[in-house]
Protein backbone atom coordinates (compact mmCIF):
# COMPACT_ATOMS: atom_id res chain seq x y z
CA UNK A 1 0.00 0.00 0.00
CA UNK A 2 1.57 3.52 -0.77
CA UNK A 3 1.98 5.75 1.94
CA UNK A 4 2.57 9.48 0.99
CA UNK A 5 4.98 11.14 3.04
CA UNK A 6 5.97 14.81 3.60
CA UNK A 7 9.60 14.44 2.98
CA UNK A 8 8.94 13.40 -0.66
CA UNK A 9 7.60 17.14 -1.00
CA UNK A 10 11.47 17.87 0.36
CA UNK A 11 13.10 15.79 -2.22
CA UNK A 12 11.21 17.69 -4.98
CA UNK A 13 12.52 20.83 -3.64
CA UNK A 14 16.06 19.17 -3.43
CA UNK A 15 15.55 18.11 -7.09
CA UNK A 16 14.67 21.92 -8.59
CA UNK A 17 16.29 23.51 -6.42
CA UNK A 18 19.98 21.99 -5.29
CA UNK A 19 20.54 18.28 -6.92
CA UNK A 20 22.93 19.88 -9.74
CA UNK A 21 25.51 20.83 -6.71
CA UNK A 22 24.43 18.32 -3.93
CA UNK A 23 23.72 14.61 -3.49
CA UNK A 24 20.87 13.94 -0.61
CA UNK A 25 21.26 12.03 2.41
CA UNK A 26 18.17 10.37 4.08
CA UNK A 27 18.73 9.66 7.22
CA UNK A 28 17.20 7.93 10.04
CA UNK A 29 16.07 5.15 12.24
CA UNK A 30 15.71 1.71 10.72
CA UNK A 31 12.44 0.70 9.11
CA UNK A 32 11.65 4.29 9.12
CA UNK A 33 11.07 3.86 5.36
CA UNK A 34 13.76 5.23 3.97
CA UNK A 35 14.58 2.80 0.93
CA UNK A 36 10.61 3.02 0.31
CA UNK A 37 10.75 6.83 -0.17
CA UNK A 38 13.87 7.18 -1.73
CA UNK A 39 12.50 4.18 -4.83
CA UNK A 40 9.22 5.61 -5.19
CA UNK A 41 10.90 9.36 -5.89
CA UNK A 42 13.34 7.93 -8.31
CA UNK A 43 10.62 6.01 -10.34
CA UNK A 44 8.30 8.74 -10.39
CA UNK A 45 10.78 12.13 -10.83
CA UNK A 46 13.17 10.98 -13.32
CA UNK A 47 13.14 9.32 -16.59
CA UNK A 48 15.92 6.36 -15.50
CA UNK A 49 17.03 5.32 -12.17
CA UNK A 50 19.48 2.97 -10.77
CA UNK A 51 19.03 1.49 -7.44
CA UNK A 52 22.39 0.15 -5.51
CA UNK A 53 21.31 -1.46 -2.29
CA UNK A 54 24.72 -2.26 -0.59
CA UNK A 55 23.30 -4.48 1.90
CA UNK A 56 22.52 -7.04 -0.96
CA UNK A 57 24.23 -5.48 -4.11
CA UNK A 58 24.40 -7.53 -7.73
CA UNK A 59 27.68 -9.16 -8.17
CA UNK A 60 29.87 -7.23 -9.62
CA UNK A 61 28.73 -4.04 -8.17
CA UNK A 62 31.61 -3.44 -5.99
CA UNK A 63 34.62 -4.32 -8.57
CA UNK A 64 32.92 -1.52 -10.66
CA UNK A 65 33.53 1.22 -7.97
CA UNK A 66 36.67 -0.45 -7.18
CA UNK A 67 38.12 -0.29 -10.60
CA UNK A 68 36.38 2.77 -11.92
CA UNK A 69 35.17 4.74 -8.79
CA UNK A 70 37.83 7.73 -9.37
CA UNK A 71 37.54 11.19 -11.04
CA UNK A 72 39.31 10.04 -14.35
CA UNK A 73 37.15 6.94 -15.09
CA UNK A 74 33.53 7.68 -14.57
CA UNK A 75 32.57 7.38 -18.24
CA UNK A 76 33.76 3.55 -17.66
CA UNK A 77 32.35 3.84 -14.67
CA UNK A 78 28.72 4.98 -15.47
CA UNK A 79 28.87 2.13 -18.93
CA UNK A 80 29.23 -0.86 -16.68
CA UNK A 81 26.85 -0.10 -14.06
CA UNK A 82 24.50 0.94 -17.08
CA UNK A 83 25.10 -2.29 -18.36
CA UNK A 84 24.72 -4.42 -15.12
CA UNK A 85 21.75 -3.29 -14.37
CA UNK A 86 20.20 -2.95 -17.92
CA UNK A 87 19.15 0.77 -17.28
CA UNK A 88 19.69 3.47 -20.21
CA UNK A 89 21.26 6.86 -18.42
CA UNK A 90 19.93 9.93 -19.48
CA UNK A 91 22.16 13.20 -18.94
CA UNK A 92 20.23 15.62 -15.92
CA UNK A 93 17.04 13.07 -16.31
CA UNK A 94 18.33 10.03 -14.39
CA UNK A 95 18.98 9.38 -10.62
CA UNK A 96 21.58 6.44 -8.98
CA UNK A 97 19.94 5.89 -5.07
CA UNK A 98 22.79 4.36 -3.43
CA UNK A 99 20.69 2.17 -0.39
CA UNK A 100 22.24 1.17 2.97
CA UNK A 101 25.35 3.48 1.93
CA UNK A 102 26.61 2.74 5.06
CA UNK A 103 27.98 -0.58 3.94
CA UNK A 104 30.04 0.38 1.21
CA UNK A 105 31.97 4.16 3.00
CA UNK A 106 33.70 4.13 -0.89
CA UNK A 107 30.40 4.61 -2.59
CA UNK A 108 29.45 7.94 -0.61
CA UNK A 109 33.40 9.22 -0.58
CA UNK A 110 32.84 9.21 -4.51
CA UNK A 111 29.73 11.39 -4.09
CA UNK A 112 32.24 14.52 -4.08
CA UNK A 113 33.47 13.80 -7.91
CA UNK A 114 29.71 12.19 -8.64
CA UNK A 115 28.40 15.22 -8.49
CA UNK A 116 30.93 17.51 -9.93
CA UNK A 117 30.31 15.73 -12.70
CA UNK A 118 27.52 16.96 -12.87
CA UNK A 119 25.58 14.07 -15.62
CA UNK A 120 23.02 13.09 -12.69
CA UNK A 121 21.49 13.45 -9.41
CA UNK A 122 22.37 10.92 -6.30
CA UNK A 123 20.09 9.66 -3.33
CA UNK A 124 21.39 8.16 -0.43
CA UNK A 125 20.15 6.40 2.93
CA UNK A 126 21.40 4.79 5.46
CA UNK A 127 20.67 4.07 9.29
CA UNK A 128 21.99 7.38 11.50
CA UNK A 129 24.40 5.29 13.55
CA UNK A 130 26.08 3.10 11.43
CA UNK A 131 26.69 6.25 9.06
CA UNK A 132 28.52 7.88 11.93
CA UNK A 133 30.57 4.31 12.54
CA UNK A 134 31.22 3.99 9.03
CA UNK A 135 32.89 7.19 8.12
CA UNK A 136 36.32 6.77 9.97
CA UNK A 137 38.36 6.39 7.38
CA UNK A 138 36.86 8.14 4.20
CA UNK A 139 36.35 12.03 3.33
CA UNK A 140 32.58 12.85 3.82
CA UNK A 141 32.12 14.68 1.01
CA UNK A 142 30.46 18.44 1.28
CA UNK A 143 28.57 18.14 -1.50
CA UNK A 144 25.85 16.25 0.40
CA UNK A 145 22.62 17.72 1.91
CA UNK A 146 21.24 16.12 4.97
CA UNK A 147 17.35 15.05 5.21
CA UNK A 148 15.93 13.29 8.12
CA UNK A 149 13.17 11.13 7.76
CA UNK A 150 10.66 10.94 11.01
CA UNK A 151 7.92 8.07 11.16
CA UNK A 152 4.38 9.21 9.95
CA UNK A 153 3.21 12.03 12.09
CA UNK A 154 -0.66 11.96 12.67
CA UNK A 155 -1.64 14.10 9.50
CA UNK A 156 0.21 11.40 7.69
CA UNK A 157 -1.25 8.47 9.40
CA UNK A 158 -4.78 9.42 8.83
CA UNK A 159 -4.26 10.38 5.42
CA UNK A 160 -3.10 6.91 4.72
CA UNK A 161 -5.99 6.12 6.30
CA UNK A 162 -7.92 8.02 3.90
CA UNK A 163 -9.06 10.85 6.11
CA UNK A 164 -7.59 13.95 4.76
CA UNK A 165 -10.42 15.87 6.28
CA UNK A 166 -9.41 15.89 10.30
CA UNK A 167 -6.56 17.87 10.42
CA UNK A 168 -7.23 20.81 8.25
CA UNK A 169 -10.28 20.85 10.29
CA UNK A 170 -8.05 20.87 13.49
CA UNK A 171 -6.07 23.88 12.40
CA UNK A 172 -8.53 26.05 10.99
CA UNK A 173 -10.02 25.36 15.25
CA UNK A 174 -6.64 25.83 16.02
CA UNK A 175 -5.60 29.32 14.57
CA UNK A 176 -9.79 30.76 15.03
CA UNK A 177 -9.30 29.40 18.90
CA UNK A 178 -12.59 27.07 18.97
CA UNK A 179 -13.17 24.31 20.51
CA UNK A 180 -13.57 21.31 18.88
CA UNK A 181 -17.47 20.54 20.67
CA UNK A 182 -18.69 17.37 19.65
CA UNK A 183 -15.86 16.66 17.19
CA UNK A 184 -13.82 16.13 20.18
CA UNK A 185 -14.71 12.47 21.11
CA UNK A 186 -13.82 11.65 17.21
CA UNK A 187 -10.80 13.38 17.23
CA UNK A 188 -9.40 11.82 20.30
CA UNK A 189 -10.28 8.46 19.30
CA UNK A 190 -8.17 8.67 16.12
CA UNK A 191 -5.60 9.75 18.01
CA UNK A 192 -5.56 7.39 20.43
CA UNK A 193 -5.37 4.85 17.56
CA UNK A 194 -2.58 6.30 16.26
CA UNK A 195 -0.72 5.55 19.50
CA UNK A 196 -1.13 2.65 19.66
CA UNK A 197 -0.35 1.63 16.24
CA UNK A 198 2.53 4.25 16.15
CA UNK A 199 4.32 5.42 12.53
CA UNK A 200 6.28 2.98 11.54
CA UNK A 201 5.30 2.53 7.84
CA UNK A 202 5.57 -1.21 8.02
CA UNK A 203 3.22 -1.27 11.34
CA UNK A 204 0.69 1.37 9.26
CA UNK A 205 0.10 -0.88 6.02
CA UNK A 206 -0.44 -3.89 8.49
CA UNK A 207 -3.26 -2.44 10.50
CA UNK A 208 -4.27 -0.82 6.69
CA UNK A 209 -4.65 -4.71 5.33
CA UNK A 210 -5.71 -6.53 7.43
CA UNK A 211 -6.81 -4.24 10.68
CA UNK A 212 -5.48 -7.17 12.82
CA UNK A 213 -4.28 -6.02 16.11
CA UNK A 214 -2.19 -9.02 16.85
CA UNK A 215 -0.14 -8.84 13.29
CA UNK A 216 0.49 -5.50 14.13
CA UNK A 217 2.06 -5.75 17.25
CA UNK A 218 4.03 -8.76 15.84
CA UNK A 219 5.47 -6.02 13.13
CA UNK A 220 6.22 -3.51 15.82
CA UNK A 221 7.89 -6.34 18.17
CA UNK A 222 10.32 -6.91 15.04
CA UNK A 223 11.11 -3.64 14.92
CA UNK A 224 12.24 -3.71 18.65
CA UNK A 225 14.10 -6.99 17.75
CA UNK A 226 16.25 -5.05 14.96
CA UNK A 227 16.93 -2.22 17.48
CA UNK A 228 18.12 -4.57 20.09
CA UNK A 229 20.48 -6.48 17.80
CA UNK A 230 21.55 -2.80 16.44
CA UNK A 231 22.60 -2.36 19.68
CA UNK A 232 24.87 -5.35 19.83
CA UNK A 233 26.23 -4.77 16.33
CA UNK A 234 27.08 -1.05 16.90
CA UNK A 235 27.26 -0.03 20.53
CA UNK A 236 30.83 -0.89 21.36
CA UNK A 237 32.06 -0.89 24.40
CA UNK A 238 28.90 0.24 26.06
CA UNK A 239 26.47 -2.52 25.00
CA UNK A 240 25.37 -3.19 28.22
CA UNK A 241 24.79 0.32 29.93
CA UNK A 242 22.44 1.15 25.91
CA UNK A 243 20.67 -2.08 26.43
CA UNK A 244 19.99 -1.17 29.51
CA UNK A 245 18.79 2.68 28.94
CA UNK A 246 17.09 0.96 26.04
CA UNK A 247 14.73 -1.60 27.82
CA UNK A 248 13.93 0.86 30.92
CA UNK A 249 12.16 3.85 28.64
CA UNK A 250 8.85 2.50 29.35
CA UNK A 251 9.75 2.39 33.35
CA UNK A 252 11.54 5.80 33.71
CA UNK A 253 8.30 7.36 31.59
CA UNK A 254 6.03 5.65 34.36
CA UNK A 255 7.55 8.10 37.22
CA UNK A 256 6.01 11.02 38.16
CA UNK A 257 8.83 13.32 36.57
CA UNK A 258 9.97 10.85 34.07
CA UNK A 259 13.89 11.76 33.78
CA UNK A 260 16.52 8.96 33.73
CA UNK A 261 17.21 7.52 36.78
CA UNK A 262 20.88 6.01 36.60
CA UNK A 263 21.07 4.39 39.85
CA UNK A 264 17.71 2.17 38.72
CA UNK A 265 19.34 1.03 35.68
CA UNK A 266 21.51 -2.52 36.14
CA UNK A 267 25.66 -0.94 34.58
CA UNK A 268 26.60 2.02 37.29
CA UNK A 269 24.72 4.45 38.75
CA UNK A 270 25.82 7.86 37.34
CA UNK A 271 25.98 9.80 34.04
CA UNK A 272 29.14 9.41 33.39
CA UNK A 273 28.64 5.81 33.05
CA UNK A 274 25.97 5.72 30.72
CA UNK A 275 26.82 9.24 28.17
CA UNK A 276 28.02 6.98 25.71
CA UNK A 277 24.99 4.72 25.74
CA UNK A 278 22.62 7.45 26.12
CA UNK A 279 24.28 9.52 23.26
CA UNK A 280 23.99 6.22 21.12
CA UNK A 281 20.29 5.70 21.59
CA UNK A 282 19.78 9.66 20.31
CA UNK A 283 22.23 9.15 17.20
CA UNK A 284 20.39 5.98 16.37
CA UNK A 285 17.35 7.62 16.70
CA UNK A 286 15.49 5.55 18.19
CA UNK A 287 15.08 7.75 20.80
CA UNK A 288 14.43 11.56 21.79
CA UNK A 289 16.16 12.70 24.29
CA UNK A 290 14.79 16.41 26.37
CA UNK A 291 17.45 17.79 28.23
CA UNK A 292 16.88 20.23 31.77
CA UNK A 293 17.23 23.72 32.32
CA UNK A 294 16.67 26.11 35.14
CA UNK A 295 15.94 29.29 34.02
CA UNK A 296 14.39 30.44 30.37
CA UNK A 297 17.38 32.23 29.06
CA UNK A 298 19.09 29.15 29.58
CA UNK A 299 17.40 27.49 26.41
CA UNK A 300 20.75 27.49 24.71
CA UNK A 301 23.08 24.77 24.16
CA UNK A 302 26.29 26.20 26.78
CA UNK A 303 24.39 26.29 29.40
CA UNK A 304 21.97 22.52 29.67
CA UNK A 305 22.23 20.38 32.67
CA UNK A 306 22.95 17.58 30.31
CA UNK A 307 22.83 15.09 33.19
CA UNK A 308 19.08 15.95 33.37
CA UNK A 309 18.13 13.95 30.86
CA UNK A 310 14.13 12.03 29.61
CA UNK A 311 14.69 9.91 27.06
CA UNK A 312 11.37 9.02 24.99
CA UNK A 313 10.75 6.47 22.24
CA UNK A 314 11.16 8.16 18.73
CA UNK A 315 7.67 6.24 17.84
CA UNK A 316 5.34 6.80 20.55
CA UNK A 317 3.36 3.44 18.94
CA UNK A 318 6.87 1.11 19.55
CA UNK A 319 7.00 2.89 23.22
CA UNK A 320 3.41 1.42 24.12
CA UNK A 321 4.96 -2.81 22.66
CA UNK A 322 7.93 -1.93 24.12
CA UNK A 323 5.84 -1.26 27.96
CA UNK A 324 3.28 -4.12 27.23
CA UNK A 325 6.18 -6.92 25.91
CA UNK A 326 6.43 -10.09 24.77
CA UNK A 327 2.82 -11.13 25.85
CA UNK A 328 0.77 -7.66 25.38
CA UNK A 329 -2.47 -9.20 25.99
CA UNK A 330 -1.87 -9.41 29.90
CA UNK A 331 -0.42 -6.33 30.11
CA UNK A 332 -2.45 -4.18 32.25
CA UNK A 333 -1.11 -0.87 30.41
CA UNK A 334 -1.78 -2.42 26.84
CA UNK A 335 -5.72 -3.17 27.96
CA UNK A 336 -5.66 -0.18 29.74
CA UNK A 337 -5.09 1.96 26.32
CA UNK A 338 -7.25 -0.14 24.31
CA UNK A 339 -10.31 1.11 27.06
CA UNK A 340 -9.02 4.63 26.16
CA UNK A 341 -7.68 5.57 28.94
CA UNK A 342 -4.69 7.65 27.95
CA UNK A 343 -3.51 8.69 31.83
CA UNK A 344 -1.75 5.17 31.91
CA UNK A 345 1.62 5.20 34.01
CA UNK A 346 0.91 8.35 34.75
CA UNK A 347 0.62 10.17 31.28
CA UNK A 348 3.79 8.26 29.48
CA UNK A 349 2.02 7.90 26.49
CA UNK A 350 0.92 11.58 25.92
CA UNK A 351 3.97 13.24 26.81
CA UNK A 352 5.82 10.94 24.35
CA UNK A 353 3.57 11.71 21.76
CA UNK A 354 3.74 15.38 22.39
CA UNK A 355 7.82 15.00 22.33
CA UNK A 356 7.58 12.92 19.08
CA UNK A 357 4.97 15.58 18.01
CA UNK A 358 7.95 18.29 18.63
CA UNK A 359 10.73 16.67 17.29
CA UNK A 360 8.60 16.29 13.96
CA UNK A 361 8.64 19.87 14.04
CA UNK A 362 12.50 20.07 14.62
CA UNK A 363 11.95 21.33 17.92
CA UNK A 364 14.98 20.77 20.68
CA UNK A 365 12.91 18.73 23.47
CA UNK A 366 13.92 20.78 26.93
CA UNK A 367 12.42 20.78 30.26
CA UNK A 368 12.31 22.84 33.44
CA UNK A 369 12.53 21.52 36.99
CA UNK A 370 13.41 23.78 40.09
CA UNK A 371 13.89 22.98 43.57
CA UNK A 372 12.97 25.38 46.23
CA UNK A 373 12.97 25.51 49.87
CA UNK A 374 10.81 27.28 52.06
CA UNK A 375 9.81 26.23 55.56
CA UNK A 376 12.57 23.46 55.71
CA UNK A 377 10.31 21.56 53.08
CA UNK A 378 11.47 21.17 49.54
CA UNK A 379 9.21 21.60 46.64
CA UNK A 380 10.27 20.50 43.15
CA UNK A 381 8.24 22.43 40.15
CA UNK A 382 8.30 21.21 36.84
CA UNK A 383 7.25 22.56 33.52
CA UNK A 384 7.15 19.24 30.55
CA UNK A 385 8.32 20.81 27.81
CA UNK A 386 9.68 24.47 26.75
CA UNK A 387 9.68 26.26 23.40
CA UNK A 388 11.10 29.38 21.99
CA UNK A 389 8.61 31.74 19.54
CA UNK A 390 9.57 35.32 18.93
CA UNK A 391 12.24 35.39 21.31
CA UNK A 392 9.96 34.04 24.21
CA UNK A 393 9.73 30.84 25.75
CA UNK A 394 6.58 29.00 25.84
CA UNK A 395 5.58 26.70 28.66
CA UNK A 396 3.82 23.44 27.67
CA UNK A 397 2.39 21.31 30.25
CA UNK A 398 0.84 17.54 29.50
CA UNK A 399 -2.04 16.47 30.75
CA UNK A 400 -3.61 13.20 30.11
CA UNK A 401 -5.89 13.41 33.03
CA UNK A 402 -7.51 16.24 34.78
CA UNK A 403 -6.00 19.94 33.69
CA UNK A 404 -7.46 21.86 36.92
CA UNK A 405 -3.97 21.89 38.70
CA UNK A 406 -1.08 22.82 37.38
CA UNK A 407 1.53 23.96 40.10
CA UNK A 408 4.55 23.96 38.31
CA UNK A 409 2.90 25.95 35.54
CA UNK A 410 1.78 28.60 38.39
CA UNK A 411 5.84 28.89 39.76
CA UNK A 412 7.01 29.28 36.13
CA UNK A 413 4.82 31.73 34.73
CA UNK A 414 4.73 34.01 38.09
CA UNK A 415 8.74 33.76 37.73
CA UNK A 416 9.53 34.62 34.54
CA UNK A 417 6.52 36.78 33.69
CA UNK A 418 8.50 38.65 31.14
CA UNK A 419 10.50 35.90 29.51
CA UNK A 420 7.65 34.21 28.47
CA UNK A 421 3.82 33.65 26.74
CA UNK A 422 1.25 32.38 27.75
CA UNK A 423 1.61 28.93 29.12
CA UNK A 424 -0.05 25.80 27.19
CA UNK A 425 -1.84 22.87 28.89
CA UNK A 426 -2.03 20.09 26.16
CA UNK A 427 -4.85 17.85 27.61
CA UNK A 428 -7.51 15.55 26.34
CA UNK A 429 -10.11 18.27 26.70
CA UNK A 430 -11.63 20.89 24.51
CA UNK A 431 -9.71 24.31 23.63
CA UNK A 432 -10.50 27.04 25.65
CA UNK A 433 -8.58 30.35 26.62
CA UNK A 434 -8.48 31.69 30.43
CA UNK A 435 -6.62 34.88 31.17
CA UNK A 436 -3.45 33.08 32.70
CA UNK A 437 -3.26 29.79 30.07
CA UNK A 438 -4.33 28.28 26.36
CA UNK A 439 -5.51 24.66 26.95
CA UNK A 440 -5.30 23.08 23.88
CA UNK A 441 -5.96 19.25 22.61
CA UNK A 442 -3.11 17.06 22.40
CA UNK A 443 -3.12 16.61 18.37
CA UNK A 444 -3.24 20.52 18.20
CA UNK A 445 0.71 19.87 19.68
CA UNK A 446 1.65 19.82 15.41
CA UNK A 447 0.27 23.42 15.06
CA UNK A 448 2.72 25.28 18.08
């Protein structure tokens, strides 16, 4: 089933606007749909293509770069592969998509002379991390731009689920300030769906065919089984300590504040022993990681308390197999979902939805916690998530149950009045506007 995607909209714009002077790059996590995306452009934007998947290439493939892959032979070089695959080239009208390019470094160090060549355009994609752990010993070449493909966001979920109608209708509510009324029930419901079956492309076309619950979660508990065996392949020296940040997302997401606990997890018990892992799991992308701050003008990068870190799943519908496991239908958060209630473990679902929601947006996930005493008791306030719009920072707080207290929204907002907007409650109700916040319904998150 073909699933239309935003980022083909992106490679169009690459194509008119920058292919003569840049190969692409697609990158991100596995079975994000990458090779998919990448095909389906090629056969439908140019008049030939050629598509080199190095994790299974044609024999021969390899001697041909090897023996021809410099500046002075590409003629030879673009004859033979012509050849091999039984593709005419066509100068400025045909495409090469070199697949997996991580497994073959030489392929994207020729990209530099491929394109100064200037004859056609060039599509790569490859998995984040084992880019990065491929690229010791070549030149990455300049001439590359960098895309980054997400899984489907909800506008693209329910247009593959042929409802193209729901979201403009959300965002013309959105930008007029109405509530929803009794569109919200709908609204909700389709979103709830869409957490639970998440946007992994190969998870969407299952519950598209067949609408079977069961083969879907055995698609998204593959997925998981890839990830883990990523993480043996490519976490070197700190397999343990990502394995371990890896399986306890679901548990750290079930406290009340949600960060990474280090002392809970089974290799150490600080930060320092676990940076590595925990920088692996963002590069990899399998995860999104929100980093701390304690004051608004501290947004910027110098001045994080990177030890303060959440780590959510990149997929919020892989987050919800990953909590239920092996045998989902006895899991008491899995039924609980399914009965729509979306407060399970304390709201883990919804605030990793609104963080995937974010970093769909490109959006830096941060957070704000403060600790204050007064009266020889300590109170800790803090404030989800924290944007910046016209040089202001905008509160967000999640709420997947009841939105009539909100503390840590209070402290933040009466302390840095003039840093910041108006503060936004994301909650499973109806929009409405008070004088001190916006609530607004979770799916309106795409629209900040």
């Amino acid at each position: 089933m073909d699933i239309a995607r935003k980022a083909y909209h992106e490679l169009y714009k690459w194509k008119n606007r920058d292919s003569a002077s840049k190969a692409i790059l697609i990158k991100g996590a596995r079975r994000v749909g990458k090779s998919y995306l990448s095909e389906r452009f090629a056969e439908n934007e140019y008049r030939s293509h050629i598509i080199i998947d190095f994790a299974s290439p044609l024999p021969g493939v390899k001697k041909i770069f090897e023996d021809y892959g410099n500046r002075q032979s590409l003629n030879e070089f673009f004859n033979q592969l012509s050849v091999l695959y039984g593709t005419p080239l066509y100068e400025r009208e045909s495409v090469f998509v070199f697949d997996e390019v991580q497994k073959y470094p030489k392929a994207r160090e020729l990209v530099k002379y491929l394109v100064a060549d200037g004859r056609y355009d060039y599509i790569e994609t490859g998995s984040l991390i084992s880019i990065k752990k491929n690229v010791k010993d070549i030149v990455i070449p300049s001439e590359e731009e960098e895309m980054v493909l997400q899984p489907l966001d909800f506008e693209e979920f329910l247009n593959a689920c042929s409802d193209e109608v729901t979201i403009p209708f959300l965002r013309d509510t959105y930008h007029a300030r109405k509530p929803l009324g009794n569109m919200l029930k709908p609204v909700m419901e389709k979103l709830r769906i869409y957490m639970l079956i998440g946007g992994m492309p190969q998870a969407v076309n299952e519950y598209l065919s067949s609408g079977n619950i069961d083969q879907v979660e055995r698609v998204k508990r593959g997925i998981i089984k890839l990830y883990r065996e990523d993480i043996a392949k490519y976490a070197e020296n700190y397999v343990a300590e990502a394995t371990a940040v890896f399986n306890a997302i679901p548990s750290q997401l079930s406290h009340h504040d949600k960060k990474i606990k280090y002392s809970s997890l089974e290799e150490g018990d600080r930060f320092s022993s676990y940076k590595d892992a925990i920088h692996w799991i963002e590069e990899s992308m399998v995860g999104n990681l929100s980093v701390g701050i304690d004051a608004p003008e501290s947004l910027g990068d110098y001045s994080l308390q990177i030890s303060k870190l959440k780590c959510y799943m990149a997929d919020t519908g892989l987050l919800m197999t990953l909590a239920a496991g092996e045998h989902y239908l006895h899991s008491e958060v899995y039924k609980s979902f399914m009965l729509g209630k979306l407060a399970v473990n304390k709201g883990m679902m919804t605030e990793n939805l609104v963080a995937q929601m974010l970093t769909a947006k490109h959006e830096p996930l941060r957070f704000y916690e403060k600790r204050v005493i007064t009266d020889d008791k300590v109170k800790k306030y803090e404030v989800d998530f924290l944007i910046k719009r016209n040089e202001k920072t905008i509160p967000l707080e999640v709420k997947s149950g009841s939105s009539r207290n909100h503390p840590s929204l209070d402290f933040f907002c009466s302390k840095y009045r003039r840093e910041t907007e108006k503060g936004i409650i994301l909650t499973k109700g109806d929009l409405r506007v008070t004088d001190e916040y916006v609530f607004l319904p979770l799916p309106m998150t795409m629209f900040l």
